[in-house]
N, C-alpha and C. Protein backbone atom coordinates (compact mmCIF):
# COMPACT_ATOMS: atom_id res chain seq x y z
N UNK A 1 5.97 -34.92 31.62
CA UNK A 1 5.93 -33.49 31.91
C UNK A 1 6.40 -33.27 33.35
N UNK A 2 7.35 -32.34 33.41
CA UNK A 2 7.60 -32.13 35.19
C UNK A 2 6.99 -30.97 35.49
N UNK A 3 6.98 -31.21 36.94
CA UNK A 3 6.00 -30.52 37.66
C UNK A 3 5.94 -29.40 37.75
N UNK A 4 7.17 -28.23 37.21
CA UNK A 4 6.91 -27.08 37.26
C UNK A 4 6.20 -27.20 35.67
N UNK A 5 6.32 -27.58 34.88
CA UNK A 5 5.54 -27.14 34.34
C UNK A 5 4.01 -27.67 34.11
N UNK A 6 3.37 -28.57 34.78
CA UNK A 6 2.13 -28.45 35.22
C UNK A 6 1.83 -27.66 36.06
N UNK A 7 2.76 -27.09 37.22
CA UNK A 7 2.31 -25.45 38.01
C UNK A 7 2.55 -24.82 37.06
N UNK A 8 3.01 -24.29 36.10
CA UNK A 8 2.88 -23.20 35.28
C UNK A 8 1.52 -23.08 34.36
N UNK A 9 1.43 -24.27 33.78
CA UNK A 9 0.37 -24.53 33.02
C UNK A 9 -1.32 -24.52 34.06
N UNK A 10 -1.33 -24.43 35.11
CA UNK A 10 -2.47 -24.36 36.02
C UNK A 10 -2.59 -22.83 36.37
N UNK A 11 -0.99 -22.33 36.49
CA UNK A 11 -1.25 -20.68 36.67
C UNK A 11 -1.74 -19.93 35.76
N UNK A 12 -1.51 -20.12 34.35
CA UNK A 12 -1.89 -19.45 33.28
C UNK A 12 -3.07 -19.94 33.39
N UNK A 13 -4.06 -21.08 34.07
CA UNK A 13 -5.42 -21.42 33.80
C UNK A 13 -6.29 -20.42 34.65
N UNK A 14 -5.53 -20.32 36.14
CA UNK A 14 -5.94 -19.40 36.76
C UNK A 14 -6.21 -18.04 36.34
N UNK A 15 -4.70 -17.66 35.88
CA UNK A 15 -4.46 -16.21 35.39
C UNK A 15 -5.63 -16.03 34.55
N UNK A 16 -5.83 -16.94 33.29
CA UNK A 16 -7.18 -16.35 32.49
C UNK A 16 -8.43 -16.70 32.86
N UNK A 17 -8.55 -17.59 33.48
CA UNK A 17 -10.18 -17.29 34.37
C UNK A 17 -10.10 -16.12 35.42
N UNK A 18 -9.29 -15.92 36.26
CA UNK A 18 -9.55 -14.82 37.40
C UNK A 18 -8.67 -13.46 36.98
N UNK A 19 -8.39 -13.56 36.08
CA UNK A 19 -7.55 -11.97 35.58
C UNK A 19 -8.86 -10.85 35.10
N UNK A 20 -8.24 -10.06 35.40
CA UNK A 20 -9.23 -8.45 34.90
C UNK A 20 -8.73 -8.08 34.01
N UNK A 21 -9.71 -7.47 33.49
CA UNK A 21 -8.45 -6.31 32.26
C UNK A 21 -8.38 -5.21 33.13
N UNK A 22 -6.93 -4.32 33.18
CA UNK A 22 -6.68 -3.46 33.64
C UNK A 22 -5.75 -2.17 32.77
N UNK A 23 -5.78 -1.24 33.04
CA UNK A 23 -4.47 -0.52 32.53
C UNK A 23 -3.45 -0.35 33.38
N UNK A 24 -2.28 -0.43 32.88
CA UNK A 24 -1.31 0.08 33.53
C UNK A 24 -0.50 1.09 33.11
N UNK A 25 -0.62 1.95 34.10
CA UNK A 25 0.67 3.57 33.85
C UNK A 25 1.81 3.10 34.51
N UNK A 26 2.85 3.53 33.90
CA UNK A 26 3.74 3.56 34.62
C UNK A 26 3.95 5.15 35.02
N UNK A 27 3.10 5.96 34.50
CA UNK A 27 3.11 7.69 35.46
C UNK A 27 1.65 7.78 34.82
N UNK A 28 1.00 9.37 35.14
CA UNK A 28 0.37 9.25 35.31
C UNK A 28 0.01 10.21 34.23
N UNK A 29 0.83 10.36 33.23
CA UNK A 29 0.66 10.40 32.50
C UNK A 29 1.37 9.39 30.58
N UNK A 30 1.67 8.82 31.35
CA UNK A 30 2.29 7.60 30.21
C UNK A 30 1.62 6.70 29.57
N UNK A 31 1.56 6.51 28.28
CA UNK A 31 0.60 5.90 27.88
C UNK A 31 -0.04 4.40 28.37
N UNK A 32 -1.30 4.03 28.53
CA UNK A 32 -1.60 2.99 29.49
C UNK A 32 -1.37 2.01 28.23
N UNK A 33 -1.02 0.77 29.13
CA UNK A 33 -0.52 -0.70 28.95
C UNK A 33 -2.15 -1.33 29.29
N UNK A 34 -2.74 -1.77 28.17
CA UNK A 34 -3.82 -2.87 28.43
C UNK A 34 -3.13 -4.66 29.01
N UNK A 35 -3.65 -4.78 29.98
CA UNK A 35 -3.54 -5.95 30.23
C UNK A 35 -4.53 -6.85 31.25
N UNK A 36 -3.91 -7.78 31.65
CA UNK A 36 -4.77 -8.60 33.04
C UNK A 36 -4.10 -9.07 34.08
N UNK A 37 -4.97 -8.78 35.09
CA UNK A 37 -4.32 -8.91 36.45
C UNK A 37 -5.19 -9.23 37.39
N UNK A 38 -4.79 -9.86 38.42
CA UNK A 38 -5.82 -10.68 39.31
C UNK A 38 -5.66 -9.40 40.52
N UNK A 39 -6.69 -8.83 41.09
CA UNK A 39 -6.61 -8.34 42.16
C UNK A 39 -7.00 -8.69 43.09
N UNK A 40 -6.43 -8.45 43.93
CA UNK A 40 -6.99 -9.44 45.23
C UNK A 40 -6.94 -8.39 46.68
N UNK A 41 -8.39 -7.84 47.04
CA UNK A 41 -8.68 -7.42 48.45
C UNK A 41 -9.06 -8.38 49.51
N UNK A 42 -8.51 -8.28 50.72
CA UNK A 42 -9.10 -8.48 52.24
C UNK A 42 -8.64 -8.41 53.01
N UNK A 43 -9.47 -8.44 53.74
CA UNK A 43 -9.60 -8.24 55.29
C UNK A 43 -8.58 -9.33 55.75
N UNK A 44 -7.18 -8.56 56.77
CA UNK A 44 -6.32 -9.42 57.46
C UNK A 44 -6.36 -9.26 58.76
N UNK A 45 -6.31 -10.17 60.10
CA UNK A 45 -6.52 -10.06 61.31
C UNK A 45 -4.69 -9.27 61.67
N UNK A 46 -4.56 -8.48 62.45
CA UNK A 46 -3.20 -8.14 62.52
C UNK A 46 -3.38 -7.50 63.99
N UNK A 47 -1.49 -8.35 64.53
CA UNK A 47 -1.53 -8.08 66.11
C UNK A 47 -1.66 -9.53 66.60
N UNK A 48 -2.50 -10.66 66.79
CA UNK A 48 -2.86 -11.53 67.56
C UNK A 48 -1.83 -12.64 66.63
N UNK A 49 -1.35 -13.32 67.73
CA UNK A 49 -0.41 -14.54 67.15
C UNK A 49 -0.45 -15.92 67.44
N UNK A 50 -1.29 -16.95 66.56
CA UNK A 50 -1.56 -17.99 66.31
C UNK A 50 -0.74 -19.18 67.62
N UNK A 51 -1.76 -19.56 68.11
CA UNK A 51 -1.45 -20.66 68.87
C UNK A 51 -1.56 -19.39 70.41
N UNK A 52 -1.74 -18.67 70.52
CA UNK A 52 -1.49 -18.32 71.99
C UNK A 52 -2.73 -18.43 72.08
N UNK A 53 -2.82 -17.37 73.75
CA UNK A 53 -4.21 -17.45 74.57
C UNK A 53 -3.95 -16.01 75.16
N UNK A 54 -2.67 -15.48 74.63
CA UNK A 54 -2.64 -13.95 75.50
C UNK A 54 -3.68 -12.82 75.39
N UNK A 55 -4.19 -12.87 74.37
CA UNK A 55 -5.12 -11.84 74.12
C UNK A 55 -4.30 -10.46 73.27
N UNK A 56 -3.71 -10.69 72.24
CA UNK A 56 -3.26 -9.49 71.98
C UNK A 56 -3.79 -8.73 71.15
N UNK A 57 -3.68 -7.47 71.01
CA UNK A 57 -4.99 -6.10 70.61
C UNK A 57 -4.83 -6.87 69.12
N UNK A 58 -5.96 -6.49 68.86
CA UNK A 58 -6.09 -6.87 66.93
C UNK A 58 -6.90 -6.14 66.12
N UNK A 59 -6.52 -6.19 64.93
CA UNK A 59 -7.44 -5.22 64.25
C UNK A 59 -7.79 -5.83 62.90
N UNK A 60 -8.46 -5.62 62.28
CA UNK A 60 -8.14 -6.32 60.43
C UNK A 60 -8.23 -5.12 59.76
N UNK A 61 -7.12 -5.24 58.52
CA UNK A 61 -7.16 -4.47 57.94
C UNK A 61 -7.15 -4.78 56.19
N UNK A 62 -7.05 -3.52 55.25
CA UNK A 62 -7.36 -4.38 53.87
C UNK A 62 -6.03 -4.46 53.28
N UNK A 63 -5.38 -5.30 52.69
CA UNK A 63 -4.09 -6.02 52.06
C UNK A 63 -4.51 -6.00 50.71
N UNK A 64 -4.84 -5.07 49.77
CA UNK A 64 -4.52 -5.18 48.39
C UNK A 64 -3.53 -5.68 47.66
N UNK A 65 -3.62 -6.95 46.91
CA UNK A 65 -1.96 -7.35 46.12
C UNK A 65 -2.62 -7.09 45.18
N UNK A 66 -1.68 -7.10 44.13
CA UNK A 66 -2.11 -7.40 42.45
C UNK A 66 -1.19 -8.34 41.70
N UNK A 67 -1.65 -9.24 41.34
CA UNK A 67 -0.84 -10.14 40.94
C UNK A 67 -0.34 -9.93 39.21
N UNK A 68 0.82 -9.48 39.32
CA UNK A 68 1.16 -9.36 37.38
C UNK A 68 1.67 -10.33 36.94
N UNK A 69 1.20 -10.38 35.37
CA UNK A 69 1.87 -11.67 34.65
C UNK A 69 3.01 -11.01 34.16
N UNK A 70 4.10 -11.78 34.42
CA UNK A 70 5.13 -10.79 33.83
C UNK A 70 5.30 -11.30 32.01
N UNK A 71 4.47 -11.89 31.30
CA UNK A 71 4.88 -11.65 30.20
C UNK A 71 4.01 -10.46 29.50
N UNK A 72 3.45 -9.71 30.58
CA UNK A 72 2.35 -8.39 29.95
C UNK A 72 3.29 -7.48 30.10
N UNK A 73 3.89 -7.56 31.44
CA UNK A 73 4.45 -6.31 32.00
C UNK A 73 5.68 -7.04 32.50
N UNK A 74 6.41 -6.63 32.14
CA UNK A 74 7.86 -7.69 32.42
C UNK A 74 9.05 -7.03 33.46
N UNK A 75 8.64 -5.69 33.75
CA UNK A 75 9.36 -4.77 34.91
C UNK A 75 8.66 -3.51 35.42
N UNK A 76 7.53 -4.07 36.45
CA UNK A 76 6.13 -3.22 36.58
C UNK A 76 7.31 -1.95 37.67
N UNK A 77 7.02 -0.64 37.83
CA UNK A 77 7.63 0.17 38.44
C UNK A 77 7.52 0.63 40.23
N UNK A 78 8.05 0.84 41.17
CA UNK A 78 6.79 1.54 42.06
C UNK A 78 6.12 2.89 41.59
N UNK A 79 5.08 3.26 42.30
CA UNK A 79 4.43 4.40 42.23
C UNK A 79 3.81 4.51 40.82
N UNK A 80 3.54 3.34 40.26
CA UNK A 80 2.71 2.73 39.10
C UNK A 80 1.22 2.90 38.95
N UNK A 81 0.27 3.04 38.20
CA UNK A 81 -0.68 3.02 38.54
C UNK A 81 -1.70 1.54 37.57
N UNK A 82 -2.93 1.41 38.85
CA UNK A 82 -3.28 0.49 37.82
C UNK A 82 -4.64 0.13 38.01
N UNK A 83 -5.38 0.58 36.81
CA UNK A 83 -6.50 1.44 36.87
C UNK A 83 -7.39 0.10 36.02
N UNK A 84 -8.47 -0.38 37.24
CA UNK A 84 -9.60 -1.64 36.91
C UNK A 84 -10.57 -0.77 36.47
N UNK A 85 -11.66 0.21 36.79
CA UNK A 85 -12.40 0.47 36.50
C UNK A 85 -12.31 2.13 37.07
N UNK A 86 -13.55 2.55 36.78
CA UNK A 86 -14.35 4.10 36.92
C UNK A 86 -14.21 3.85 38.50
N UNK A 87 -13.61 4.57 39.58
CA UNK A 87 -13.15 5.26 40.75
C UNK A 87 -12.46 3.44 41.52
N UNK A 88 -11.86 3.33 40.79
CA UNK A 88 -11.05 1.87 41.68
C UNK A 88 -9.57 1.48 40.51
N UNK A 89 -8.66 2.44 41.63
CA UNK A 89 -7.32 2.32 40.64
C UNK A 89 -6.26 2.05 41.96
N UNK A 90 -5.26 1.48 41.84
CA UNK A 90 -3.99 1.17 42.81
C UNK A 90 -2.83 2.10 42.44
N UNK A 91 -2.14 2.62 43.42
CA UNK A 91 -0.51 2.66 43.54
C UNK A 91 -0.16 1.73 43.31
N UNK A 92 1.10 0.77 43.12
CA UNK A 92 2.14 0.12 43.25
C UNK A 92 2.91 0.31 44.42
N UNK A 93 3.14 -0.14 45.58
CA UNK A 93 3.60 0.77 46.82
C UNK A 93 4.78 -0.16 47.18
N UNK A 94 5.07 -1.42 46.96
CA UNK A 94 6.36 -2.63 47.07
C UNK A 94 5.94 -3.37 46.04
N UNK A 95 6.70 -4.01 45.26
CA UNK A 95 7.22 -4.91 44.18
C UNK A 95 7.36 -6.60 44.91
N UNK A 96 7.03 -7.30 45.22
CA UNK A 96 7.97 -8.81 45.77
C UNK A 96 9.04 -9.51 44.51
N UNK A 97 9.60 -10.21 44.65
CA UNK A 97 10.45 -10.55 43.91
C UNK A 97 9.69 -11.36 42.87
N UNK A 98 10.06 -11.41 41.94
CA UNK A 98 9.27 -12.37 40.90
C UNK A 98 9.36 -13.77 41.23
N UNK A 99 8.37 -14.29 40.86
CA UNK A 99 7.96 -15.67 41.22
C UNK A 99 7.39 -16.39 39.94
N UNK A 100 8.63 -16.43 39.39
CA UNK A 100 8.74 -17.71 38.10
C UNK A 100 7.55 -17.00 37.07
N UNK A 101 5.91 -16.98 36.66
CA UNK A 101 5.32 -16.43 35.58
C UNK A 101 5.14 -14.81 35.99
N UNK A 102 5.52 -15.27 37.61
CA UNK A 102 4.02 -13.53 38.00
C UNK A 102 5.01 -12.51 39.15
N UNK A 103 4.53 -11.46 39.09
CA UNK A 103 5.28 -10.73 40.13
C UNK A 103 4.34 -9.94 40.70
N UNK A 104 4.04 -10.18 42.13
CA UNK A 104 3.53 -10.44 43.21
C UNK A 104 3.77 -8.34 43.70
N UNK A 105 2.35 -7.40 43.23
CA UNK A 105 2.88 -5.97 44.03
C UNK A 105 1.55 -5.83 45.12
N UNK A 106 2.30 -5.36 46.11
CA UNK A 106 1.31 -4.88 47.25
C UNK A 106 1.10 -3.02 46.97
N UNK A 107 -0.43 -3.12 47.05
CA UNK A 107 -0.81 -2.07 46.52
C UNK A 107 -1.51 -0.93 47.50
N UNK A 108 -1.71 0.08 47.30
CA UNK A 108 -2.44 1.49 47.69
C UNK A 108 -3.55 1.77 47.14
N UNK A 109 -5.07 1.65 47.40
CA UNK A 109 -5.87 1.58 46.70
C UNK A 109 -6.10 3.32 46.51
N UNK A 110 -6.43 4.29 45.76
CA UNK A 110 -6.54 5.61 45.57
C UNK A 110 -8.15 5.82 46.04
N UNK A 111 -8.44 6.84 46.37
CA UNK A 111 -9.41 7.58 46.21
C UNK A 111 -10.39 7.77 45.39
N UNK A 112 -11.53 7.71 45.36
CA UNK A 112 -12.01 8.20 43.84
C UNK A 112 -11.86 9.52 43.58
N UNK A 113 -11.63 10.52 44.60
CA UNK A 113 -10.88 11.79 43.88
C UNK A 113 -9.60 11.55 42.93
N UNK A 114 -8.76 10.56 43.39
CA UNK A 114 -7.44 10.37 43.06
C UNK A 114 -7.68 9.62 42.05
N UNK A 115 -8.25 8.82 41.74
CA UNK A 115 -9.09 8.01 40.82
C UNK A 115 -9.63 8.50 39.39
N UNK A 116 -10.24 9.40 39.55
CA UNK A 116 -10.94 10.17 38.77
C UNK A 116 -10.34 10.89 37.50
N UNK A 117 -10.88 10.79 36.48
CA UNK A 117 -9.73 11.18 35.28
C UNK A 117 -8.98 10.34 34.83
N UNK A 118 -9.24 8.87 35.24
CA UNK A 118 -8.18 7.86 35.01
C UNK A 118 -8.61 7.21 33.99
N UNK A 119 -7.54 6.54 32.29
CA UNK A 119 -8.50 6.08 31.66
C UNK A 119 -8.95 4.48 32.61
N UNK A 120 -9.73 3.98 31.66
CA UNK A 120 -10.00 2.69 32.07
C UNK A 120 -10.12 1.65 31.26
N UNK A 121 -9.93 0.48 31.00
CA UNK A 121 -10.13 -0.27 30.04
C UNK A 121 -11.35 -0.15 29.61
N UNK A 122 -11.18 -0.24 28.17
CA UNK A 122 -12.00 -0.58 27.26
C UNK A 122 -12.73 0.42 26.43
N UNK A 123 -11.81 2.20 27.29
CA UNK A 123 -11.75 3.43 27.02
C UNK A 123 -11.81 3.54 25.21
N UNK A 124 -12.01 4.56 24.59
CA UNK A 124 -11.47 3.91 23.15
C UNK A 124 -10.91 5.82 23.00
C-alpha cells in the first residue's frame, strides 16, 4: 500500500470520529445538504514573530476553519452557510484550494440573531 493512501485512509478515520453533522446552504434559502464536517475554533496569537525578543503588540484572535469532505460537498460556494446547531452557524468567507479528500474553508461565525431561523440537523 503507498503512502498516500494510508494518509487517506487515516483521514477518513479522522473525518468519522471528529466530523459533526451539519447542514449546508448554499443560500439561505436553498435546500440544506446534510452532511459532516470537522469544525475547528481558536484562539491565534497574532502580531508577535517567533524567534525574536522585540516585543511586538499581540493579540489572539478566533480562526474558525471548517474542514469539508469533498465527497459530501464536492464545490462548497463562498457566502455558504453552515449550520451545526440552534444559534452556531458559519459564513464561508475564503475557500483554500482542495487538498486531495478535503477542502479546507475559513469561516465567519454568525450571530445568534443571524443564526436564528436556521434549520439544523436532525430538523425533520
Amino acid at each position: 500500500m503507498a503512502f498516500r493512501d494510508i494518509k487517506r485512509r487515516a483521514r477518513r478515520a479522522v473525518q468519522q470520529q471528529m466530523g459533526v453533522p451539519v447542514l449546508y446552504l448554499a443560500t439561505r434559502t436553498s435546500k440544506p445538504l446534510e452532511c459532516n464536517m470537522r469544525v475547528h475554533t481558536k484562539f491565534g496569537a497574532l502580531g508577535d514573530m517567533k524567534g525574536t525578543s522585540m516585543s511586538y503588540a499581540e493579540r489572539e484572535d478566533i480562526a474558525p476553519r471548517v474542514i469539508i469532505w469533498r465527497d459530501e460537498v464536492p464545490n462548497p460556494v463562498r457566502n455558504a452557510i453552515i449550520s451545526v446547531e440552534t444559534g452556531e452557524a458559519y459564513f464561508i468567507d475564503h475557500l483554500m484550494p482542495p487538498d486531495d479528500l478535503t477542502i479546507t474553508a475559513l469561516v465567519v461565525a454568525l450571530t445568534e440573531d443571524e443564526a436564528a431561523g436556521l434549520p439544523v440537523p436532525g430538523d425533520a
